[in-house]
Protein backbone atom coordinates (compact mmCIF):
# COMPACT_ATOMS: atom_id res chain seq x y z
CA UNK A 1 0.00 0.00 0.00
CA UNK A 2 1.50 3.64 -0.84
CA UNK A 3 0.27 6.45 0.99
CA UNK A 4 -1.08 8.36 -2.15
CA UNK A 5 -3.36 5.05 -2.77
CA UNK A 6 -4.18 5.62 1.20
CA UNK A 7 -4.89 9.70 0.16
CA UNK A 8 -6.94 9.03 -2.08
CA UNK A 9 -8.85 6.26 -0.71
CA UNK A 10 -9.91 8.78 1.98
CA UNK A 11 -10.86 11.40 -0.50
CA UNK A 12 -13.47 9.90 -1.86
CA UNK A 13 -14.77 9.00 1.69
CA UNK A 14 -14.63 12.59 2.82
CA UNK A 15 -16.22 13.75 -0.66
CA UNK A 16 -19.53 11.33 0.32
CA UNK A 17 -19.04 12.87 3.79
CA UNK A 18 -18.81 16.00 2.59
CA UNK A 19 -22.02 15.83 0.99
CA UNK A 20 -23.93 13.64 3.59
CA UNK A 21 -23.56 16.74 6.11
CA UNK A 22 -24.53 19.43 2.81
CA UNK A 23 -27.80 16.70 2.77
CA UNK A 24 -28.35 17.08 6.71
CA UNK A 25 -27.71 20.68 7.20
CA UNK A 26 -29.98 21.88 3.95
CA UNK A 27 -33.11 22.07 5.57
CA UNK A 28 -32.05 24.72 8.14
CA UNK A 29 -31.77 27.27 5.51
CA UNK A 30 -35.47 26.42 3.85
CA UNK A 31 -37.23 27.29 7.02
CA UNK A 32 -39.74 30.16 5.46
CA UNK A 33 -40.15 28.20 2.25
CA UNK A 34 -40.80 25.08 3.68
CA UNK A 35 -43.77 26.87 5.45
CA UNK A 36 -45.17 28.20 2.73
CA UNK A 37 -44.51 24.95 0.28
CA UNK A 38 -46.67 22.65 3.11
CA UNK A 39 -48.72 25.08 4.49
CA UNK A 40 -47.29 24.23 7.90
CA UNK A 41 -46.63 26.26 11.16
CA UNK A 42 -43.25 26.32 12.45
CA UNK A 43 -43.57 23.98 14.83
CA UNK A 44 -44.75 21.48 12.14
CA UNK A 45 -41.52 22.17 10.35
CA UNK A 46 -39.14 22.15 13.22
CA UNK A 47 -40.05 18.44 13.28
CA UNK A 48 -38.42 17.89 10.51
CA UNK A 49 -34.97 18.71 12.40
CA UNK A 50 -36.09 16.48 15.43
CA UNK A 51 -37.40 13.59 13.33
CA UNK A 52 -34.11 13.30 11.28
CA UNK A 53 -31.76 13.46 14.56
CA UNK A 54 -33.88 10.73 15.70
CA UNK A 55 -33.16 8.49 12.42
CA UNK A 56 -29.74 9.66 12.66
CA UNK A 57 -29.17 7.97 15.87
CA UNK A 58 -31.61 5.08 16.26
CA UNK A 59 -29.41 3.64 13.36
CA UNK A 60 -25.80 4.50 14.65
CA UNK A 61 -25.61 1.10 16.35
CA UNK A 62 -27.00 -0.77 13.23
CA UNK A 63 -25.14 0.31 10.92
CA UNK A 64 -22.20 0.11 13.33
CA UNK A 65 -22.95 -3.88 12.59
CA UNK A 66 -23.80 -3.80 9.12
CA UNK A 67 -21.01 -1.69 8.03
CA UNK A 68 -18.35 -4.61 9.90
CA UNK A 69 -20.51 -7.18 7.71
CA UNK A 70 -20.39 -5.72 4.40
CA UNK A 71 -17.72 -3.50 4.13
CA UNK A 72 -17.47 0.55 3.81
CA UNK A 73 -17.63 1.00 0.23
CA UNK A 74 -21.04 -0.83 -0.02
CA UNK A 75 -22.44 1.80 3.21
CA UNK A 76 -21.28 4.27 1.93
CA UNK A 77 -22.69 3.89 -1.95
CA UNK A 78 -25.94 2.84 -0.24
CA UNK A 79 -26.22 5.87 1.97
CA UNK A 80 -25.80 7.99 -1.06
CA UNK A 81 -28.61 5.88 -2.86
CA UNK A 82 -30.83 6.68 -0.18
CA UNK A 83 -29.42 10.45 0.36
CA UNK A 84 -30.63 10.55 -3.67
CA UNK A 85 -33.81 8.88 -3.64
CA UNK A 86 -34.87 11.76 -0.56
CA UNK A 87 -34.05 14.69 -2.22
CA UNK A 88 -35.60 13.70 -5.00
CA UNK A 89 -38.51 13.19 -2.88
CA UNK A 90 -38.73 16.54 -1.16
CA UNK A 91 -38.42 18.30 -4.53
CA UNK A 92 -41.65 17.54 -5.52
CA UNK A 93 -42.80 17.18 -2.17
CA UNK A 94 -45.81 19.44 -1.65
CA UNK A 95 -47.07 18.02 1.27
CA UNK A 96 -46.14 17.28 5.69
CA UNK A 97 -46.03 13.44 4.82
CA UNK A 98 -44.09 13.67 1.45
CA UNK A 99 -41.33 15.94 3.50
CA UNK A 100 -40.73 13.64 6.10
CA UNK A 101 -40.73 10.82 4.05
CA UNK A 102 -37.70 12.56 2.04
CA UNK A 103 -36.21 14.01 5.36
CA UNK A 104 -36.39 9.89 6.61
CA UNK A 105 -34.65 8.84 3.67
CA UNK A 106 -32.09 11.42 3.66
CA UNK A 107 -31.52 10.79 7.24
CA UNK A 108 -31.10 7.09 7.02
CA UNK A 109 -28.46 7.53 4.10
CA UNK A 110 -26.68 10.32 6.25
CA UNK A 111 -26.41 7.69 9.34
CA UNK A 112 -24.85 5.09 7.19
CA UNK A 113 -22.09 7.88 6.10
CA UNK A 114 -19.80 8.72 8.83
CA UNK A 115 -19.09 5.40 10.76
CA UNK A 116 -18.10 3.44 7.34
CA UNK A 117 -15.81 6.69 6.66
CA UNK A 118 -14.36 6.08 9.81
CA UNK A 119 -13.76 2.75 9.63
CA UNK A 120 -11.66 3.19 6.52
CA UNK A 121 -9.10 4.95 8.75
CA UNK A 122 -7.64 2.13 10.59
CA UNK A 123 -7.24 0.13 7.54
CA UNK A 124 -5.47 2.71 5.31
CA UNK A 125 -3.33 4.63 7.71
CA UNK A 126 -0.55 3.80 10.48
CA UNK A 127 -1.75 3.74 14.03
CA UNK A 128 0.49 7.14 14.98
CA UNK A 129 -1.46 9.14 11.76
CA UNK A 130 -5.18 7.84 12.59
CA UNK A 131 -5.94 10.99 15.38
CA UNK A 132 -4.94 13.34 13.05
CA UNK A 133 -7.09 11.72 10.04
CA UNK A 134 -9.86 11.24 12.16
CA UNK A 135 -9.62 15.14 12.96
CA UNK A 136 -9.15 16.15 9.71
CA UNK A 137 -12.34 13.66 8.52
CA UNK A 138 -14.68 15.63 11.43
CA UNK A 139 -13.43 18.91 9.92
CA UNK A 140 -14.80 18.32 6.76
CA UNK A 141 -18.25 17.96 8.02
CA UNK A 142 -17.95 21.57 8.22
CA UNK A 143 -17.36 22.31 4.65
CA UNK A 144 -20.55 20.66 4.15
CA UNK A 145 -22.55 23.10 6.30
CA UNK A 146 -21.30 25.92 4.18
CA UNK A 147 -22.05 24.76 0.99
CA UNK A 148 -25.61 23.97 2.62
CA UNK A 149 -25.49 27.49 3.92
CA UNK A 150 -24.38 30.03 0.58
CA UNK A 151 -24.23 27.51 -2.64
CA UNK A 152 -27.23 25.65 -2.24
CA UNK A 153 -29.16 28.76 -0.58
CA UNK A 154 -27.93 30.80 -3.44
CA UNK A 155 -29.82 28.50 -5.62
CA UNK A 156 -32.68 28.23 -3.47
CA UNK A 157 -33.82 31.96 -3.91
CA UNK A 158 -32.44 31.82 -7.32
CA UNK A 159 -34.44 29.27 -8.85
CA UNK A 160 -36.52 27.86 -6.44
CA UNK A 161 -37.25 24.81 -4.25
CA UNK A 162 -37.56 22.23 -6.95
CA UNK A 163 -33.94 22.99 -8.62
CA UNK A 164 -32.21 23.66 -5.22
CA UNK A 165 -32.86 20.00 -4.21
CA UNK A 166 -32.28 18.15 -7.20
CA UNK A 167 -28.78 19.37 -7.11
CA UNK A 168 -28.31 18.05 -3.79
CA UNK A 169 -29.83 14.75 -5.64
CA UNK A 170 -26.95 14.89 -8.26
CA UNK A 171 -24.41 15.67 -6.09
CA UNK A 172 -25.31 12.26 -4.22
CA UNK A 173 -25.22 10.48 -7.40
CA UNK A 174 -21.72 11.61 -8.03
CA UNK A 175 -21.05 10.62 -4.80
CA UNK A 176 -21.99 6.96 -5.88
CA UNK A 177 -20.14 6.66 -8.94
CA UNK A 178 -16.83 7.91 -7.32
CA UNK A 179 -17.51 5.36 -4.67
CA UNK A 180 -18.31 2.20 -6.89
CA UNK A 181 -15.46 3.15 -9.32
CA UNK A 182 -12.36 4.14 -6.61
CA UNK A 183 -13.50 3.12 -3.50
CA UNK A 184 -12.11 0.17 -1.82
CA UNK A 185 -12.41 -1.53 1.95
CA UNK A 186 -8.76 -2.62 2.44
CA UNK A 187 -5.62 -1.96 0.95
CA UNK A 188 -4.53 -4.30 -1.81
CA UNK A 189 -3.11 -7.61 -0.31
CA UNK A 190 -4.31 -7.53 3.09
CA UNK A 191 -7.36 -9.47 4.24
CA UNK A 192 -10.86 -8.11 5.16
CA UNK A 193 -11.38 -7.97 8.96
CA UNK A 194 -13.56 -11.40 9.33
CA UNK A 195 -17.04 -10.42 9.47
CA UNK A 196 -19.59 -12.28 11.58
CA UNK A 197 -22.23 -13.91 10.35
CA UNK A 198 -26.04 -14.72 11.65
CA UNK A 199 -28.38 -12.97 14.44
CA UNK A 200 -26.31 -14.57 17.23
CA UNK A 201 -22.75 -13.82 16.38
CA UNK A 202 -23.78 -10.24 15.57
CA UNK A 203 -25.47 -10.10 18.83
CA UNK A 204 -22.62 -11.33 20.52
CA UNK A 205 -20.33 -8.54 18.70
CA UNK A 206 -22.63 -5.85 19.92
CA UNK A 207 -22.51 -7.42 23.24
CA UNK A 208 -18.62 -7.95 23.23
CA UNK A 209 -18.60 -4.13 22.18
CA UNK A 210 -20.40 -2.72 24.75
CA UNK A 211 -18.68 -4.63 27.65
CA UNK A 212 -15.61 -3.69 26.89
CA UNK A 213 -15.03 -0.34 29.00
CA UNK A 214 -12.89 1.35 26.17
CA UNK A 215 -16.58 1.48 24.24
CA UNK A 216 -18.56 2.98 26.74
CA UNK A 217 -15.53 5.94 27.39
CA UNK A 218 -15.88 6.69 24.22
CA UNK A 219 -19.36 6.50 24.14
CA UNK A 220 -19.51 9.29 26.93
CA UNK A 221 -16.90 11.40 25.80
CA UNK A 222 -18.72 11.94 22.73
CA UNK A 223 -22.67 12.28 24.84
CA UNK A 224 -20.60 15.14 27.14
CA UNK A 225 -19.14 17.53 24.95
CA UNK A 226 -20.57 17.04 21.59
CA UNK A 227 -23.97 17.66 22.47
CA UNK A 228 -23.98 21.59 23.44
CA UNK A 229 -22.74 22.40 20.18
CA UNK A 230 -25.40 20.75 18.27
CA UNK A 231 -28.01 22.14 20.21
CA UNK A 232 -26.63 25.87 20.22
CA UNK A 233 -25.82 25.52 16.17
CA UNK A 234 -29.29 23.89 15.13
CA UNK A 235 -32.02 25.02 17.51
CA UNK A 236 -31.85 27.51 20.36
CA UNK A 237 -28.11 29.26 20.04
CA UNK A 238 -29.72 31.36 17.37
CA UNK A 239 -33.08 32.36 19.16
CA UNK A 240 -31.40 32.93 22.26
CA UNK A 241 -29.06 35.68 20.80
CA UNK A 242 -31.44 37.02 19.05
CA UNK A 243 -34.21 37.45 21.50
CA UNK A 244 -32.02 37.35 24.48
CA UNK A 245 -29.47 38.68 24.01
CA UNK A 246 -30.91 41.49 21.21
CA UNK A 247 -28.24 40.91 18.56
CA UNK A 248 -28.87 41.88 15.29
CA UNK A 249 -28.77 39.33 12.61
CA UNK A 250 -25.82 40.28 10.66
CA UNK A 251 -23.95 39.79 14.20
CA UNK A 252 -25.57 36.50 14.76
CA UNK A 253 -24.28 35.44 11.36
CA UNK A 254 -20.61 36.56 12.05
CA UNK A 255 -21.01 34.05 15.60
CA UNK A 256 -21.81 31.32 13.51
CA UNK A 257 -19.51 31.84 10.69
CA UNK A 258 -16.88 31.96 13.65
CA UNK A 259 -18.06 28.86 15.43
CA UNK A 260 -17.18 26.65 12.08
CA UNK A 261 -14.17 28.39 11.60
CA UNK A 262 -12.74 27.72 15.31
CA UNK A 263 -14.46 23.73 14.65
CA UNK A 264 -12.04 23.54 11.47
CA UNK A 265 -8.79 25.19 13.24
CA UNK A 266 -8.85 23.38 16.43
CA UNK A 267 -9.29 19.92 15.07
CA UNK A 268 -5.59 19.47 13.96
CA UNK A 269 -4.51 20.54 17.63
CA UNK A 270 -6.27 17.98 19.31
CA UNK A 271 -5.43 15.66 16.31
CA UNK A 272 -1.68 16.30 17.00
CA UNK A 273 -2.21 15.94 21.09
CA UNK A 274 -3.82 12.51 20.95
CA UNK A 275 -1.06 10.74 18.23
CA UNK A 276 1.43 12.50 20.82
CA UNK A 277 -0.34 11.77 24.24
CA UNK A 278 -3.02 8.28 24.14
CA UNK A 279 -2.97 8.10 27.70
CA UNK A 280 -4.04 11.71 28.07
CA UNK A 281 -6.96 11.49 25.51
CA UNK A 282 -9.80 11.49 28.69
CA UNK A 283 -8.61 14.17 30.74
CA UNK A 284 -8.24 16.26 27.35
CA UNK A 285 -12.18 15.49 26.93
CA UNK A 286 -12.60 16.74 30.70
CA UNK A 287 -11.05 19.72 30.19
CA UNK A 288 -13.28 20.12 27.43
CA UNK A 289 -16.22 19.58 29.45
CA UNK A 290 -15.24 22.39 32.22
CA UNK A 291 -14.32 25.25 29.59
CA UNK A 292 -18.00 24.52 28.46
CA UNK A 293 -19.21 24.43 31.65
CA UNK A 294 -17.47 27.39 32.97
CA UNK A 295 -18.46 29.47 29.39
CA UNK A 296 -22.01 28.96 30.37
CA UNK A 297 -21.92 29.81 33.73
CA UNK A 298 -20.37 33.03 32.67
CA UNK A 299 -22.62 34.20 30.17
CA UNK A 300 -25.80 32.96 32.31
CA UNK A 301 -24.31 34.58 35.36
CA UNK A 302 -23.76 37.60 33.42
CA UNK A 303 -26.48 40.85 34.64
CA UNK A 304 -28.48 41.64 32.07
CA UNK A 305 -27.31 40.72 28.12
CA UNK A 306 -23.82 39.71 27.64
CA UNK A 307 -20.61 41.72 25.66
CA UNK A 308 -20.35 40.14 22.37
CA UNK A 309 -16.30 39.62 23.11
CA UNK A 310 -17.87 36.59 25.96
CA UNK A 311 -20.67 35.39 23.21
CA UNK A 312 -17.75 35.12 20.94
CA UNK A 313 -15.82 33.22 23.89
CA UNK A 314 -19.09 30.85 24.47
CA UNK A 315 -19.38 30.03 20.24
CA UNK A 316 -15.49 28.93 20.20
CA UNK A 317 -15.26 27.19 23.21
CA UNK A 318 -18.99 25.18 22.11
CA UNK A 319 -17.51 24.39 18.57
CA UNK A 320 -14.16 22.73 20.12
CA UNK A 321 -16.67 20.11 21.60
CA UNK A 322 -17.14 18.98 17.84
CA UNK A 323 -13.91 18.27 17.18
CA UNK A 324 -13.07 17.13 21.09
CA UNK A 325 -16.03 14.59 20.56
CA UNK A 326 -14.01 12.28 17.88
CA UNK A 327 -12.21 11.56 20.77
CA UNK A 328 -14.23 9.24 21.71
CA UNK A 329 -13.89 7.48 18.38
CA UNK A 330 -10.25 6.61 18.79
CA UNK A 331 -11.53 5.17 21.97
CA UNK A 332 -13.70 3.19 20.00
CA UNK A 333 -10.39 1.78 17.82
CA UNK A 334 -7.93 1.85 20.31
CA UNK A 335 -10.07 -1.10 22.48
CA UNK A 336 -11.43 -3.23 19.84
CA UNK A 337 -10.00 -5.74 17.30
CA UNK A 338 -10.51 -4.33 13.94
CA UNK A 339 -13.66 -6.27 12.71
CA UNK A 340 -15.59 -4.82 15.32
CA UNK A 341 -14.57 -1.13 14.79
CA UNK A 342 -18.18 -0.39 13.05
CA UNK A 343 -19.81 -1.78 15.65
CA UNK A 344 -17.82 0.10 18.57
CA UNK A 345 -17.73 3.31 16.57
CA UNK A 346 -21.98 3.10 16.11
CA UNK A 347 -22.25 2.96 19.77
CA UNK A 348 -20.08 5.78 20.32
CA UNK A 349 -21.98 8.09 17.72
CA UNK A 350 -25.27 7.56 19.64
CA UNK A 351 -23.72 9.24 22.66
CA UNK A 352 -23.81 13.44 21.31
CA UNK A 353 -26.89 13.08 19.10
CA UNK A 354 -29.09 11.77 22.26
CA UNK A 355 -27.96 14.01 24.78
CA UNK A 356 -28.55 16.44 21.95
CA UNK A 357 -32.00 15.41 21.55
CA UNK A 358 -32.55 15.34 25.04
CA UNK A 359 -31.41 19.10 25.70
CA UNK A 360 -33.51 20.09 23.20
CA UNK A 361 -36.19 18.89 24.05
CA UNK A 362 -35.75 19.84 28.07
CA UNK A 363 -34.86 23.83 27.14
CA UNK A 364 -38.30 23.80 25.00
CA UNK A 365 -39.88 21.91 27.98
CA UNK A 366 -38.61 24.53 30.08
CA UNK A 367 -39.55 27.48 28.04
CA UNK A 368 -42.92 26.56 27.90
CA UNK A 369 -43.41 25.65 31.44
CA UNK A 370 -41.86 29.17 32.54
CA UNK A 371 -44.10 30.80 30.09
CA UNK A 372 -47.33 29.00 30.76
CA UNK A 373 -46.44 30.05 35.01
CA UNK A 374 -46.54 33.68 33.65
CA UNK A 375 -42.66 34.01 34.71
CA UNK A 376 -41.60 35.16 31.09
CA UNK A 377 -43.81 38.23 31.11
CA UNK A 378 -44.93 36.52 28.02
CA UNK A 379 -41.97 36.73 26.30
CA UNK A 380 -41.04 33.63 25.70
CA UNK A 381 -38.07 33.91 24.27
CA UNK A 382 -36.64 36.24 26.52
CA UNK A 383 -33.25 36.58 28.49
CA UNK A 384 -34.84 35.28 32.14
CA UNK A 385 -36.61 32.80 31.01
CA UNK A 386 -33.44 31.56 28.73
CA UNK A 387 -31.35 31.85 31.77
CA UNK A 388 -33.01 28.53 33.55
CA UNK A 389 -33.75 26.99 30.62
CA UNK A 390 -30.27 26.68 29.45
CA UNK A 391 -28.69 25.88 32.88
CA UNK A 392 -30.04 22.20 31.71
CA UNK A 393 -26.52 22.15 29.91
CA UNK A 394 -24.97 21.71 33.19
CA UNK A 395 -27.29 18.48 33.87
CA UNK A 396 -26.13 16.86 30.94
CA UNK A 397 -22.76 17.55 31.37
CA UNK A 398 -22.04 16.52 35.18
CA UNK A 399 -24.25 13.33 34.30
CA UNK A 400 -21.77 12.49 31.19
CA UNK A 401 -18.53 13.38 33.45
CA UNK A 402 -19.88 10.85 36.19
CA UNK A 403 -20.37 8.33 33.82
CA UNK A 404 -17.04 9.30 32.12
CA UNK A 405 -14.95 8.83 35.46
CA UNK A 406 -16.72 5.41 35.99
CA UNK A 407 -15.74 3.68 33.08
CA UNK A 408 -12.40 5.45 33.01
CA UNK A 409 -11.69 3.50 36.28
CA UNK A 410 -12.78 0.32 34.77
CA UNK A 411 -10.55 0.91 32.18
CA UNK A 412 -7.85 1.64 33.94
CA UNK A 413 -8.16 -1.67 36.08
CA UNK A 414 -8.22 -3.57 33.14
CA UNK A 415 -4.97 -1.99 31.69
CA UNK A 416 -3.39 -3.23 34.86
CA UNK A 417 -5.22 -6.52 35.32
CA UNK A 418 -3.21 -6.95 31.89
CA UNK A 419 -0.08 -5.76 32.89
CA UNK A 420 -0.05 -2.50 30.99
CA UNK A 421 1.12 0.28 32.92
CA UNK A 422 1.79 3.76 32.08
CA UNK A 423 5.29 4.79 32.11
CA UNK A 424 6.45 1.49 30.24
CA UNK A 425 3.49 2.20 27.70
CA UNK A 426 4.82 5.74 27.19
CA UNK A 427 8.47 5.07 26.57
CA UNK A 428 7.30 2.12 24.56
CA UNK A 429 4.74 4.80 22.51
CA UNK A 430 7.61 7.16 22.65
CA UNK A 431 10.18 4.95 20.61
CA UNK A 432 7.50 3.52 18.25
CA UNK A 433 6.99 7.06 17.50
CA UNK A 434 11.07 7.62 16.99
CA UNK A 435 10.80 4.66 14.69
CA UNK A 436 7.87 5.68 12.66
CA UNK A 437 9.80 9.20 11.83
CA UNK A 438 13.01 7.32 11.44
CA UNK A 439 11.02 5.41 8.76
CA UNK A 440 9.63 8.24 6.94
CA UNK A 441 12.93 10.29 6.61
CA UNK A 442 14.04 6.99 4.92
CA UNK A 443 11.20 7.38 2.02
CA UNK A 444 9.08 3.91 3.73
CA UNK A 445 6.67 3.72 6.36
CA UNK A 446 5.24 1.22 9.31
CA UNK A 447 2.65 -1.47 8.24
CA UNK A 448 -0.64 0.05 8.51
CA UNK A 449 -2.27 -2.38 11.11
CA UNK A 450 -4.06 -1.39 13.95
């Protein structure tokens, strides 16, 4: 294998990628036409957004099985079938049911995207390089929020609803071809990781997945700082500074802008630390988890609205949870064999998207509860009553850093039960790394194995 075949290999993975989070994201720009295209209210279209998060990650964990079975290139060609098949259906949708029946399909196809990109990883690159690919793979989700955001809005207003989504439809298709053409599962000459077969041996994988401690740290890594991100970026960050805090749009618009741009420069950092530091990757994740912590606190705390330099502190130190979170998907590969990486990495992925869901859900609970009391002055959206409703963050996050702490105790036990302990794992990290560098001066590299 040659690391240009390994390049470009990846490519093509972070191309469907690419375009599975353009697919996602696109219906958060559509918001007034979707209203008047199905005659709908906005709550009826805001459950669009909850209904495909929901798809998203009721099929993390099968997929996670499905893509060990069959392979990445066969996921990830499917996911853009389905991807296809739903934009075609909401461009001529003109109806509640025929939009979520696209927003369904284009879910399901986006769920089947990033875990077989993943696994590909492991398989093309050398142990020391898979943080910083992994990184580099999360940071390209953000492309594809911009191109949902000015190209495909662009043609949206341009020429309308019907053209703006059959591009996204072609742009799956191409997806496909350059999948079935140059896509491939393992480098030439090495053997596919043995896939189970039947009910019981996957059940037993799943099982064998989720027992083993490694999993579940990654699994809430991801549910503790992914999560607050994805609920400021989708649903409430924009109401609540523009209600709340009384920023103008255009202002609004330069927060967000800057929360994908700090996403897309801090990946490579943590990239770098956890090739450099593996034994350091949870605390990293903790720290994580107090800077959000302590950002909240400071702009809830705050009398009356906030300065824009702290809002601006709160939107970078939310969007270095994204790329914190994949984290918990070298957990995932560091503590299982390589034919269950799929399967680990599925169960991982459900962690962010369901404590998103469920801080959603709460902060609209709580909204409605403070303004049905008569505390909100009937503003509902208003800085008080965004002030409680928000301190649910907090929830979430002590719950995932007591279950983080747990299994990082378990795993630590188990490290020693097998006789691995940390300063001889360090030096012996520490020279593998010498040797990999010694290796690459000389023009070759270490077998990619994991």
């Amino acid at each position: 294998m040659t690391a240009p075949r390994a390049w470009l290999i990846w490519t093509i993975g972070i191309f469907a990628y690419l375009v599975a989070v353009s697919q996602r994201t696109s219906f958060g720009v559509v918001g007034i036409e979707a209203t008047e295209r199905f005659h709908a209210g906005a709550s009826a279209i805001s459950f669009f957004t909850v209904l495909q998060l929901l798809v998203y990650a009721g099929l993390q964990i099968p997929v996670g099985l499905l893509v060990d079975r069959f392979g990445s290139r066969a996921m990830i060609a499917g996911g853009a079938v389905l991807m296809g098949l739903g934009q075609l259906q909401l461009a001529f949708a003109d109806s509640i049911p025929g939009g979520v029946a696209g927003r369904v399909l284009v879910g399901a196809g986006d769920a089947m995207t990033f875990i077989s990109v993943i696994r590909l990883i492991p398989l093309w690159f050398a142990p020391a390089r898979v943080p910083l690919v992994t990184q580099l793979t999360g940071m390209s989700g953000q492309l594809g929020q911009l191109f949902s955001v000015v190209p495909f809005a662009f043609v949206l207003h341009s020429s309308g609803w019907t053209p703006a989504f059959l591009m996204l439809a072609g742009m799956s298709g191409l997806a496909l071809v350059l999948v079935l053409v140059l896509l491939q599962d393992v480098p030439p000459g090495t053997p596919r990781p043995q896939a189970h077969q039947g009910l019981r041996a996957t059940g037993a994988s799943l099982a064998r997945a989720w027992r083993q401690p490694g999993t579940r740290l990654g699994l809430w890594s991801h549910f503790t700082i992914q999560f607050s991100g994805t609920v400021f970026a989708m649903t409430w960050g924009y109401p609540f500074l523009i209600s709340a805090q009384g920023l103008d749009a255009g202002t609004v618009a330069g927060l967000m802008a800057l929360y994908v741009a700090a996403a897309m420069a801090v990946g490579p950092f943590i990239g770098r630390f956890v090739s450099r530091h593996p034994l350091r990757r949870s605390t990293m994740v903790l720290l994580i988890a107090a800077a959000t912590a302590a950002a909240w606190a400071a702009v809830l705390l705050t009398p009356g609205r906030s300065p824009l330099w702290l809002l601006a502190g709160l939107v970078v130190v939310l969007a270095i949870g994204g790329p914190g979170s994949m984290i918990g998907f070298d957990f995932a590969r560091t503590f299982n064999p390589a034919h269950r990486i799929g399967t680990a990495t599925g169960i991982v992925n459900v962690g962010g998207f369901i404590a998103a869901l469920v801080a959603i859900f709460l902060i609209g609970l709580v909204l409605d509860i403070l303004h049905a009391s008569g505390f909100s002055n009937g503003a509902l959206y208003g800085l008080e009553p965004f002030r409680i409703a928000l301190s649910v963050h907090f929830l979430l996050l002590g719950f995932g850093v007591a279950a983080m702490l747990v299994c990082r105790r378990k795993v630590r036990r188990q490290m020693a039960a097998q006789g691995i302990h940390v300063p001889p794992l360090l030096r012996t990290l520490a020279e593998q790394r010498r040797a990999s560098l010694a290796q690459r001066r000389q023009g070759s590299r270490p077998p990619a194995d994991d």
